[in-house]
N, C-alpha and C. Protein backbone atom coordinates (compact mmCIF):
# COMPACT_ATOMS: atom_id res chain seq x y z
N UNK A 1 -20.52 -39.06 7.29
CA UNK A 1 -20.16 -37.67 7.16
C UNK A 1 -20.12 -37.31 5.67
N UNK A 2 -20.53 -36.25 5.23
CA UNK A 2 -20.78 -36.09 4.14
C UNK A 2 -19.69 -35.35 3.38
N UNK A 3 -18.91 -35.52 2.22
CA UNK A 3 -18.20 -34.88 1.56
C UNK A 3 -17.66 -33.52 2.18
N UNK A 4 -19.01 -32.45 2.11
CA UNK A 4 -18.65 -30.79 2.42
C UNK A 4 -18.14 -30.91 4.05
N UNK A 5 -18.23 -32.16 4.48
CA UNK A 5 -18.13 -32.08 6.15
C UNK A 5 -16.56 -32.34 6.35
N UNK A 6 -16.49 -33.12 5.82
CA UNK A 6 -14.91 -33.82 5.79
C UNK A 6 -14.16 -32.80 5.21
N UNK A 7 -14.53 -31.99 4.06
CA UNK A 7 -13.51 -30.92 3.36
C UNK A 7 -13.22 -29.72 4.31
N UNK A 8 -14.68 -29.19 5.27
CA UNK A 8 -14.56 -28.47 6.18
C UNK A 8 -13.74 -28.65 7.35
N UNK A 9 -13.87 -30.22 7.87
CA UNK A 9 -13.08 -30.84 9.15
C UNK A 9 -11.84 -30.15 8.64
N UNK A 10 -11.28 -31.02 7.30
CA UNK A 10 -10.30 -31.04 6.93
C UNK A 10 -9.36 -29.91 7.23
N UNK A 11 -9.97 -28.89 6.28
CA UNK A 11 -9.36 -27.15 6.34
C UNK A 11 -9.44 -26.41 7.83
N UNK A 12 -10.27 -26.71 8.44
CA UNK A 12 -9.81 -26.28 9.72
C UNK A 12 -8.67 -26.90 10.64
N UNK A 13 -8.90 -28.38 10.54
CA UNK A 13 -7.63 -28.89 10.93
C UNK A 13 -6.54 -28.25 10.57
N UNK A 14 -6.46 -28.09 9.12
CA UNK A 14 -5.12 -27.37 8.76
C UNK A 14 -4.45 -25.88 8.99
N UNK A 15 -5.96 -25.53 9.31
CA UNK A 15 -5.41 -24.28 9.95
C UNK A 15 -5.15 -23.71 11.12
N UNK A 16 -5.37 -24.84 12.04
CA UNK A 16 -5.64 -24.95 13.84
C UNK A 16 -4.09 -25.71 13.34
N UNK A 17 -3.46 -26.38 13.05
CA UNK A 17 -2.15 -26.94 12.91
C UNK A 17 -0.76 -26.34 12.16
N UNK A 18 -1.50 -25.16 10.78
CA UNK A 18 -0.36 -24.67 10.84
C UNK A 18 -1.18 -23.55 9.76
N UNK A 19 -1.16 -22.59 11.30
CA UNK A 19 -1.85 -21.03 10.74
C UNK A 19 -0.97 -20.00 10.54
N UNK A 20 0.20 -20.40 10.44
CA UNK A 20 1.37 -19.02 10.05
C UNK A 20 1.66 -19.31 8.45
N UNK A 21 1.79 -20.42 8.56
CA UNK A 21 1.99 -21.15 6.86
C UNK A 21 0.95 -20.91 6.02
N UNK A 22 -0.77 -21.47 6.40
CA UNK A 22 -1.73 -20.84 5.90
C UNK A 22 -2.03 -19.14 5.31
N UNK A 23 -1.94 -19.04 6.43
CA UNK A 23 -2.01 -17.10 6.39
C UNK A 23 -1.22 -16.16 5.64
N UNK A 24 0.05 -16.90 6.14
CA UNK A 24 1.52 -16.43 5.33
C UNK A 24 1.52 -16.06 3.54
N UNK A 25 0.90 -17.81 3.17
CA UNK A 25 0.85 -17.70 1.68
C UNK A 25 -0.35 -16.62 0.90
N UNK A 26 -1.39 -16.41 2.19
CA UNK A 26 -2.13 -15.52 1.57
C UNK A 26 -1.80 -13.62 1.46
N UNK A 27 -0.93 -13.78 1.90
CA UNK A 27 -0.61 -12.32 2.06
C UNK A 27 0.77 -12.15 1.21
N UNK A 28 0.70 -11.67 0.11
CA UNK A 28 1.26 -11.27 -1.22
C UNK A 28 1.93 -9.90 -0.92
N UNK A 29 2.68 -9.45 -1.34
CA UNK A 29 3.52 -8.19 -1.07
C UNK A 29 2.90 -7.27 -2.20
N UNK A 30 2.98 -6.04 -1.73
CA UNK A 30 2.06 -4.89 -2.69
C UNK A 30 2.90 -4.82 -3.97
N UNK A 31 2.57 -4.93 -5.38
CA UNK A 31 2.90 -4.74 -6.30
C UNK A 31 3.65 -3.35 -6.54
N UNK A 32 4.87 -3.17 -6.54
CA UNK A 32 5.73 -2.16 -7.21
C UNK A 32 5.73 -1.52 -8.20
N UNK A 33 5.51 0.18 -8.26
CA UNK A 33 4.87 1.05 -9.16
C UNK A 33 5.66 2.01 -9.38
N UNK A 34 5.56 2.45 -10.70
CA UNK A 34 6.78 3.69 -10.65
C UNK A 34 6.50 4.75 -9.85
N UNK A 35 7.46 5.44 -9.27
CA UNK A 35 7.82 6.77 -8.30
C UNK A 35 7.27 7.96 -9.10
N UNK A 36 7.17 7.87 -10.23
CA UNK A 36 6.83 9.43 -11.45
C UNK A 36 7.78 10.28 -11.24
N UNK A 37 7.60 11.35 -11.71
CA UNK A 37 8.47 12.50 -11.58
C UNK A 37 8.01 13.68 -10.86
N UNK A 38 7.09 13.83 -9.96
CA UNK A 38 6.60 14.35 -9.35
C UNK A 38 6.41 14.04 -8.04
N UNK A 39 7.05 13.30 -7.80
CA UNK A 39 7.44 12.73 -5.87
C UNK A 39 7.99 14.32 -5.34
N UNK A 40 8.02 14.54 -4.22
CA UNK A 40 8.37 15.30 -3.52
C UNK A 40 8.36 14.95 -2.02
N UNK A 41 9.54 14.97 -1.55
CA UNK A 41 10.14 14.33 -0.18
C UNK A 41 9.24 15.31 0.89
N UNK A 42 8.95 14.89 2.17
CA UNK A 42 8.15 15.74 2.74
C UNK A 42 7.04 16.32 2.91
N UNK A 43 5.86 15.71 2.48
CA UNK A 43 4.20 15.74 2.65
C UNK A 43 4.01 16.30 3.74
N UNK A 44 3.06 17.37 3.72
CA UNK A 44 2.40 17.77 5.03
C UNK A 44 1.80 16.25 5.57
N UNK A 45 1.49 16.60 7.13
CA UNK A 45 1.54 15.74 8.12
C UNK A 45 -0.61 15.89 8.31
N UNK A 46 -1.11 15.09 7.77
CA UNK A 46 -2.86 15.01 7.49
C UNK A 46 -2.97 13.94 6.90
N UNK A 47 -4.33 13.83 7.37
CA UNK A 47 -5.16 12.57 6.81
C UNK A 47 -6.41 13.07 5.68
N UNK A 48 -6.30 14.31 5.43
CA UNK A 48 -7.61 15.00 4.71
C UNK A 48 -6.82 15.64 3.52
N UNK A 49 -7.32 15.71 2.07
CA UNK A 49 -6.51 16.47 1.10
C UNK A 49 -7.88 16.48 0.50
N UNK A 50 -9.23 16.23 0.33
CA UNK A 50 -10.33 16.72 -0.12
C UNK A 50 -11.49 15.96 0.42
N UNK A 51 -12.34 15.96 -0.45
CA UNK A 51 -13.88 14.73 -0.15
C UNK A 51 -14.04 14.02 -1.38
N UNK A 52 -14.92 13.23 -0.99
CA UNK A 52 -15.25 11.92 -2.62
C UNK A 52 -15.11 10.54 -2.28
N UNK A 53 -13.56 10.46 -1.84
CA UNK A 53 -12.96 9.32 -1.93
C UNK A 53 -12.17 9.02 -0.68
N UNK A 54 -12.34 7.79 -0.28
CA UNK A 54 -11.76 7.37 0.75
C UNK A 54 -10.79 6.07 1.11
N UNK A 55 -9.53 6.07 0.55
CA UNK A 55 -8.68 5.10 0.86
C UNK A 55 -7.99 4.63 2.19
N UNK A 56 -8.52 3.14 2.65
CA UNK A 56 -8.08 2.87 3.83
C UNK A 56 -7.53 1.56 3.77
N UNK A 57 -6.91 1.40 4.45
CA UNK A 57 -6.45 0.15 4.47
C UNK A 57 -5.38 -0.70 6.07
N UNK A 58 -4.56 -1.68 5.99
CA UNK A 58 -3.92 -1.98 6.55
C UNK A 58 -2.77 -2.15 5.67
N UNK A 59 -1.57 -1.55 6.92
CA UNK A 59 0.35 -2.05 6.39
C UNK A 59 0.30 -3.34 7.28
N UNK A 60 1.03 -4.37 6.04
CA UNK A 60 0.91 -5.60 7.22
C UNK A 60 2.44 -5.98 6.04
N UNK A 61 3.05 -7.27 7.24
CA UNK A 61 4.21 -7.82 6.80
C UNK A 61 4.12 -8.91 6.14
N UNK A 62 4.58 -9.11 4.65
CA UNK A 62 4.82 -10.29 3.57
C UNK A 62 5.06 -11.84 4.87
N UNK A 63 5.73 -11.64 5.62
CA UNK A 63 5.96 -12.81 6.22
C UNK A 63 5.13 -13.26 6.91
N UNK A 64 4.16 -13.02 7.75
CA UNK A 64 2.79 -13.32 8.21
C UNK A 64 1.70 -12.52 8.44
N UNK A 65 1.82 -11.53 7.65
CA UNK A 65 0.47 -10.77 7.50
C UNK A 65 0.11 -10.20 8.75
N UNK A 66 0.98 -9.98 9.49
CA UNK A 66 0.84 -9.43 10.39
C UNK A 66 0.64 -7.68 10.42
N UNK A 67 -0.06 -7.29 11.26
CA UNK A 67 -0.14 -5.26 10.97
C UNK A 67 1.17 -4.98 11.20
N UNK A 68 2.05 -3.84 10.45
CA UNK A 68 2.98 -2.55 10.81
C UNK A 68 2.51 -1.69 11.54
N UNK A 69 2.92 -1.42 12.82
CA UNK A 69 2.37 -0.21 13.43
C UNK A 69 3.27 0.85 12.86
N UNK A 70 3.09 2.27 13.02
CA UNK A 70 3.81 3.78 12.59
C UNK A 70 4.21 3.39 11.06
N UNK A 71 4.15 2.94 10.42
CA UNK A 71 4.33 3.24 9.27
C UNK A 71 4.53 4.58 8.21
N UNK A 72 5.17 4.88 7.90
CA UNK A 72 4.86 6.28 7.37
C UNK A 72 4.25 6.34 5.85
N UNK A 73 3.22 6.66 5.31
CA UNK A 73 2.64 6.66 4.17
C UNK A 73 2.49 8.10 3.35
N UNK A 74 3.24 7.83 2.32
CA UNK A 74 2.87 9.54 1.54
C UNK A 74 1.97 9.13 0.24
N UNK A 75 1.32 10.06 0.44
CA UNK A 75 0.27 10.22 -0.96
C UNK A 75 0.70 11.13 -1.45
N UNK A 76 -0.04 11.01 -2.99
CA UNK A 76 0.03 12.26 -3.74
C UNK A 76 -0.48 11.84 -5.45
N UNK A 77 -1.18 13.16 -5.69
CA UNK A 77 -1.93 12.53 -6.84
C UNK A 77 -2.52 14.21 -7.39
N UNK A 78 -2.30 13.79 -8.64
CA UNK A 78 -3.01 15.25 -9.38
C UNK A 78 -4.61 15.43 -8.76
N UNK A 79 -4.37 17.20 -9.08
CA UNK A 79 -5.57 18.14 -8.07
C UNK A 79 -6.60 17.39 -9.31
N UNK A 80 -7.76 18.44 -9.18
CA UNK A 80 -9.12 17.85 -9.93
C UNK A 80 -8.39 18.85 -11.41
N UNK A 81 -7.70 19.87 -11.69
CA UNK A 81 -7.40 20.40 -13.26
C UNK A 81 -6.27 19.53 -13.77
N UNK A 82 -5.94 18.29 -12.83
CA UNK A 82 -4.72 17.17 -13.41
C UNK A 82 -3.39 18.14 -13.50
N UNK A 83 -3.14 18.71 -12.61
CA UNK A 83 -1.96 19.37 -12.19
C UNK A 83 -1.35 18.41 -10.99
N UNK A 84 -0.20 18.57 -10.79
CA UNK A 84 0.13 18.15 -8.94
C UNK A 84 0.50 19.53 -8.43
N UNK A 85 0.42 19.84 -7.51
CA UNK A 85 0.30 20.39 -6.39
C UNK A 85 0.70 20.14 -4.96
N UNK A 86 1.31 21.23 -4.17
CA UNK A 86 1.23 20.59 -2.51
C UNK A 86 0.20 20.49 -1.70
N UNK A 87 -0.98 20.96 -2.58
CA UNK A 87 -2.63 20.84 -1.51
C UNK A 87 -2.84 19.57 -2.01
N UNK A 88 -2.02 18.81 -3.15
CA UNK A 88 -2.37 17.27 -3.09
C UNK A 88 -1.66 16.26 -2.79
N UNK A 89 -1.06 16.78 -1.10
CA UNK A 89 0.14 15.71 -0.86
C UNK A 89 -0.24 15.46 0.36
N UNK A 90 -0.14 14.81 0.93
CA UNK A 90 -0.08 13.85 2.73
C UNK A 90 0.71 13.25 2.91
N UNK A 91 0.76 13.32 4.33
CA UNK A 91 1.58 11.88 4.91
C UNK A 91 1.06 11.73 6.34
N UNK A 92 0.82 10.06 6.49
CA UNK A 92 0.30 9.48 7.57
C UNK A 92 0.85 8.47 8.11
N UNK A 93 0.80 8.02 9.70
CA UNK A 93 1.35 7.19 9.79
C UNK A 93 0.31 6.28 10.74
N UNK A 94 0.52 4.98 9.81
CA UNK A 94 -0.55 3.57 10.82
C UNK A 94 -0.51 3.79 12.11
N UNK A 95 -1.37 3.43 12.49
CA UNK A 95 -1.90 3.44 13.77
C UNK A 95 -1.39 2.16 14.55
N UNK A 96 -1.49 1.61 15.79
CA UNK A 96 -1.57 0.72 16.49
C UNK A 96 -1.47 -0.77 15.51
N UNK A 97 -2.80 -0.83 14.82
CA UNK A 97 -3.24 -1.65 14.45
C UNK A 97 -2.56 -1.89 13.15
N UNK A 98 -2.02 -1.22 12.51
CA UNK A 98 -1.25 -1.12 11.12
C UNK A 98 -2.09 0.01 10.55
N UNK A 99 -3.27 0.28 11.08
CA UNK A 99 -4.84 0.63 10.21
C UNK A 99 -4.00 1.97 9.61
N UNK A 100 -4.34 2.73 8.50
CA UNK A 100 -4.56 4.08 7.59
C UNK A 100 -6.01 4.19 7.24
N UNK A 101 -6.03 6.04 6.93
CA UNK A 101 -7.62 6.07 6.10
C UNK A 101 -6.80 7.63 5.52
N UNK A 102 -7.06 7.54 4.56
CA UNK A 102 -7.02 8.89 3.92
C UNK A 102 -8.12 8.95 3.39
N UNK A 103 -8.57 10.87 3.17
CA UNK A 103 -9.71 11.03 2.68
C UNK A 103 -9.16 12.25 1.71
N UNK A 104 -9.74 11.61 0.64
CA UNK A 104 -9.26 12.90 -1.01
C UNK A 104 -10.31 12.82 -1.53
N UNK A 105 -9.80 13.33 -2.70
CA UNK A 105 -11.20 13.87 -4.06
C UNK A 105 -10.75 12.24 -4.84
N UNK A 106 -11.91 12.50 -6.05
CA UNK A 106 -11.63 10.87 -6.57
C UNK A 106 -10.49 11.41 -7.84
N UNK A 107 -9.74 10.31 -8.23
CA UNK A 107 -8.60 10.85 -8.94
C UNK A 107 -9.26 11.66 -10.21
N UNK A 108 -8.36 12.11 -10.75
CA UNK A 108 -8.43 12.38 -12.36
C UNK A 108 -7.77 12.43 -13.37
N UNK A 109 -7.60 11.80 -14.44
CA UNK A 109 -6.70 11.57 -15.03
C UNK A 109 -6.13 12.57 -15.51
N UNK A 110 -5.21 12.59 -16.36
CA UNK A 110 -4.07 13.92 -17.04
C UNK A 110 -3.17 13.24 -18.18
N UNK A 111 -2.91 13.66 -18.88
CA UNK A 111 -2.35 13.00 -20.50
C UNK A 111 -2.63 11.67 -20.86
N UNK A 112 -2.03 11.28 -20.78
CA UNK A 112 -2.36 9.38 -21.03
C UNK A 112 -2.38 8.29 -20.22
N UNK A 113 -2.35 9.33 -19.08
CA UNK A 113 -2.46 8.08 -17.55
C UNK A 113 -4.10 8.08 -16.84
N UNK A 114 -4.35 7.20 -16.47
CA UNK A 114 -5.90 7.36 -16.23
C UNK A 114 -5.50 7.47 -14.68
N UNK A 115 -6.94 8.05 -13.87
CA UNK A 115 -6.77 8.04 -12.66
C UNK A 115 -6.45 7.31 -11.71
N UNK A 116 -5.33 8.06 -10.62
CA UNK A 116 -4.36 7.33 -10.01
C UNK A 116 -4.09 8.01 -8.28
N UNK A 117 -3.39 7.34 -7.14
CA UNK A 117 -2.47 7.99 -6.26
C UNK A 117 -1.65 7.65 -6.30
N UNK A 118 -0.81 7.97 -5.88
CA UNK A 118 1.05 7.44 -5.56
C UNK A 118 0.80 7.48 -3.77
N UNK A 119 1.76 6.04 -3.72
CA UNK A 119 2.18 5.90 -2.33
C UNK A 119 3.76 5.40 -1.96
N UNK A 120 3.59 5.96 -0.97
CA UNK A 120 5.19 5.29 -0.98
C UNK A 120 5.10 5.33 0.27
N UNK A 121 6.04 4.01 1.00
CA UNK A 121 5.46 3.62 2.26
C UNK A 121 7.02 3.44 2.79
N UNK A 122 7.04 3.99 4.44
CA UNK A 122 8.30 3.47 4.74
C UNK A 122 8.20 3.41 6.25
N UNK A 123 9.48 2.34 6.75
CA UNK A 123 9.05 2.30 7.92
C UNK A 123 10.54 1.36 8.36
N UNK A 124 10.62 1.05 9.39
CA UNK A 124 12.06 0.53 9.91
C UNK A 124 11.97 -1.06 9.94
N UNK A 125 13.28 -1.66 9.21
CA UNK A 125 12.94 -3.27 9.49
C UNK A 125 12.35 -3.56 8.26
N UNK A 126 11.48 -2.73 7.10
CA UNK A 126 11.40 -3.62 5.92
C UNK A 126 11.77 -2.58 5.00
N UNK A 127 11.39 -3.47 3.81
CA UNK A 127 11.59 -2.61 2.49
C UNK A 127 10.57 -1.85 2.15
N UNK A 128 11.20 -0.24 1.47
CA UNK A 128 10.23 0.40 1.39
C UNK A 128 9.23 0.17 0.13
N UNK A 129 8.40 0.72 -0.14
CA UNK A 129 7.61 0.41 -0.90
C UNK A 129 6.56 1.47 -1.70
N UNK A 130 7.21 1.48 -2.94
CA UNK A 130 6.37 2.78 -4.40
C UNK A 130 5.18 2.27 -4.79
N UNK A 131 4.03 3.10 -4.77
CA UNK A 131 2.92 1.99 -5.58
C UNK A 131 1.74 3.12 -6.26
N UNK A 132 1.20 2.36 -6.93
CA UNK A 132 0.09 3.61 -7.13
C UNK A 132 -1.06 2.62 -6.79
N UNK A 133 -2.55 4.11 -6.53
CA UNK A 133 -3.69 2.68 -6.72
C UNK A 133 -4.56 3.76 -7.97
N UNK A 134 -5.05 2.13 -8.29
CA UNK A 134 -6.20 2.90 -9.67
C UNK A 134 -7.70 3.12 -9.18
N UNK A 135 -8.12 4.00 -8.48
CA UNK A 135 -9.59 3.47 -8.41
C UNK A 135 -10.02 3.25 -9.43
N UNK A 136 -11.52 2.43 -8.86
CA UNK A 136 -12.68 2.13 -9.51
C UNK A 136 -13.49 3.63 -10.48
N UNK A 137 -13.84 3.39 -11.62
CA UNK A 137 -14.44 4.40 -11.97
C UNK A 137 -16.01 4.63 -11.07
N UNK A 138 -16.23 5.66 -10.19
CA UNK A 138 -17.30 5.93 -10.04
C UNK A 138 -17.07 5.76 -8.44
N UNK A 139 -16.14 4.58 -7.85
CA UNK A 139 -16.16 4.10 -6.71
C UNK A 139 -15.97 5.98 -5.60
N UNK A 140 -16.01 5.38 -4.49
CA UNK A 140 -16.58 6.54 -3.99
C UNK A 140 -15.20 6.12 -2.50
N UNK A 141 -14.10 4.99 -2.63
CA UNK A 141 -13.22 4.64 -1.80
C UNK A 141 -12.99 3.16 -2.21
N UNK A 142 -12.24 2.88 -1.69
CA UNK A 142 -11.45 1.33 -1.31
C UNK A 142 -10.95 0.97 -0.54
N UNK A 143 -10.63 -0.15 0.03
CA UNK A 143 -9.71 -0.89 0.92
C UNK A 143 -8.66 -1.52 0.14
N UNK A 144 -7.16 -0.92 0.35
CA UNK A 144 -5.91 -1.39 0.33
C UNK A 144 -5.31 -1.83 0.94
N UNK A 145 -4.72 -2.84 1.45
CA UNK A 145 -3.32 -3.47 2.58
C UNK A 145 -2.49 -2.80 1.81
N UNK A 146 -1.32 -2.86 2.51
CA UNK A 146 -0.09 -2.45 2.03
C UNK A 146 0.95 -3.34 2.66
N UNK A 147 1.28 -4.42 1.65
CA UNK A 147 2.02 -5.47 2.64
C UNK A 147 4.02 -5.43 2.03
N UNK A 148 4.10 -5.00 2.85
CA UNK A 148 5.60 -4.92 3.24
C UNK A 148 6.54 -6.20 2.82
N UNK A 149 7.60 -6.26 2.49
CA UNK A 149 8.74 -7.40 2.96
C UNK A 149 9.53 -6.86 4.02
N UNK A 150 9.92 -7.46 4.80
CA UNK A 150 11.03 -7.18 5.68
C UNK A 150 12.73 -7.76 4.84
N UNK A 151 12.81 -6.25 5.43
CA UNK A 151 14.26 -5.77 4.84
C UNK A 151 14.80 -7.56 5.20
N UNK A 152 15.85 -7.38 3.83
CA UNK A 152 16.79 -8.81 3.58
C UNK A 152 16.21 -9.92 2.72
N UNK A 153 14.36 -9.97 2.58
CA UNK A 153 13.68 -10.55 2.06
C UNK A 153 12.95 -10.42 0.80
N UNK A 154 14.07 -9.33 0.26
CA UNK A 154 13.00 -8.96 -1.00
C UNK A 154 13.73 -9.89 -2.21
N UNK A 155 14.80 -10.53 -2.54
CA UNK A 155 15.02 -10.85 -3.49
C UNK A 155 15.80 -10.04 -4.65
N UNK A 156 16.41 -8.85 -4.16
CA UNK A 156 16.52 -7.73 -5.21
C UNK A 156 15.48 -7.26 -5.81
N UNK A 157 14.35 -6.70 -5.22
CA UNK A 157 13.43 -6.15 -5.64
C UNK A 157 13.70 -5.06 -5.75
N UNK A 158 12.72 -4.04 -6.06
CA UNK A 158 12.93 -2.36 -5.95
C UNK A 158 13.20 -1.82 -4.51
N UNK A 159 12.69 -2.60 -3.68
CA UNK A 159 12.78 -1.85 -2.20
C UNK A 159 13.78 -1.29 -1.28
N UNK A 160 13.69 -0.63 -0.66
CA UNK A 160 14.91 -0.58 -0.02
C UNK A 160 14.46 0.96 1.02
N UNK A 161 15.27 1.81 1.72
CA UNK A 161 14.80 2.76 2.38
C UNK A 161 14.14 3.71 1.57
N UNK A 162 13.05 4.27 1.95
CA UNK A 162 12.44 5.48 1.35
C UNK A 162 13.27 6.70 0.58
N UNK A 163 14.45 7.31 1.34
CA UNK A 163 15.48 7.39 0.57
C UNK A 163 15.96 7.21 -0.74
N UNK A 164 16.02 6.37 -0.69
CA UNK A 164 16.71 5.41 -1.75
C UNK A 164 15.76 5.60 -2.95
N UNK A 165 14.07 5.62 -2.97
CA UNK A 165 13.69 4.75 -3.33
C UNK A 165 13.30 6.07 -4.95
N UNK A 166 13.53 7.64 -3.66
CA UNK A 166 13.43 8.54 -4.98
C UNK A 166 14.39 8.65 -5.74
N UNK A 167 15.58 7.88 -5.64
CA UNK A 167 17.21 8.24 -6.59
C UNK A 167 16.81 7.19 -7.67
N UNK A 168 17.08 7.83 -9.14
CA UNK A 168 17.36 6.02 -10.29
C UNK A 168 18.24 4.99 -9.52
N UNK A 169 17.92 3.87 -9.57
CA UNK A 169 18.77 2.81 -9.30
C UNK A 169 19.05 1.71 -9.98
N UNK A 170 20.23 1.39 -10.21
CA UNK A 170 20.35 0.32 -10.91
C UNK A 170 19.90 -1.42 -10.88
N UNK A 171 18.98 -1.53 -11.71
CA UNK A 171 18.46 -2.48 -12.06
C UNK A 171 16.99 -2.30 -11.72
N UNK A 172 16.76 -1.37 -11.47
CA UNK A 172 14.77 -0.60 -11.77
C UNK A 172 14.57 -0.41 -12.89
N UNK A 173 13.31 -0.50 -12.65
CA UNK A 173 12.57 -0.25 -14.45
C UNK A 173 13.16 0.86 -15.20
């Protein structure tokens, strides 16, 4: 048996024997982003805020990568004159599958921040979760997970109910 055969045996063995442990370590919790000053509680209820760009992804849980179903997800991100606005706000919630897709314009930047969305994700049973994403210059969409901790498991992280997450709190950035 040749080297690549045995390394292959190998890794499958290990993952036919312990695929929650495997899987587990690969699924990283979404990096924590500031809230800005332009959050606003209450997004209209859509999956459409322009054309260009198309962010989709899956909410899945830090502990085995498993999908969040209903999740609630708010966007929001300066119009194309780098203003914010309420024609540039949503909120959606995962599907079955954990799945999201929002469809917007591609960002644009505004003073010294380059182009961006804000998300903030919440849902029952974990911690909530602030983030922005940067597209790609030129990209035309992406695929994001959005992976959760379940509440009790964050370590004192930022997370905590959606609520919460627009008040200063002590010991956040």
């Amino acid at each position: 048996m040749s080297i690549r055969r045995q390394i292959l045996t190998s890794l499958t063995l290990l993952l036919l024997i312990h695929p929650t442990d495997i899987l587990a370590a690969s699924c990283t919790p979404t990096p924590w982003d500031e809230i800005g000053p332009f959050y606003r509680p209450n997004a209209p209820l859509r999956n459409s805020i322009g054309r260009g760009y198309v962010l989709k992804g899956t909410v899945r849980s830090s502990a085995d990568c498993s999908p969040i179903p209903n999740a609630r997800i708010e966007f929001w991100q300066a119009g194309p004159d780098g203003r914010y606005d309420d024609a540039y706000r949503a909120t959606i919630y995962s599907d079955k599958k954990g799945s999201y897709r929002l469809q917007t314009f591609p960002a644009v930047p505004y003073a010294n921040r380059p182009p961006h969305i804000h998300i903030l994700v919440d849902v029952k049973d974990f911690e909530g979760l602030v983030t922005q994403h940067y597209p790609k210059q030129g990209a035309k969409g992406a695929q994001l997970d959005l992976v959760l901790v379940p509440e009790g498991q964050g370590g004192g992280s930022e997370g905590g109910r959606a609520d919460d997450l627009v008040r200063p709190r002590k010991g956040t950035r």
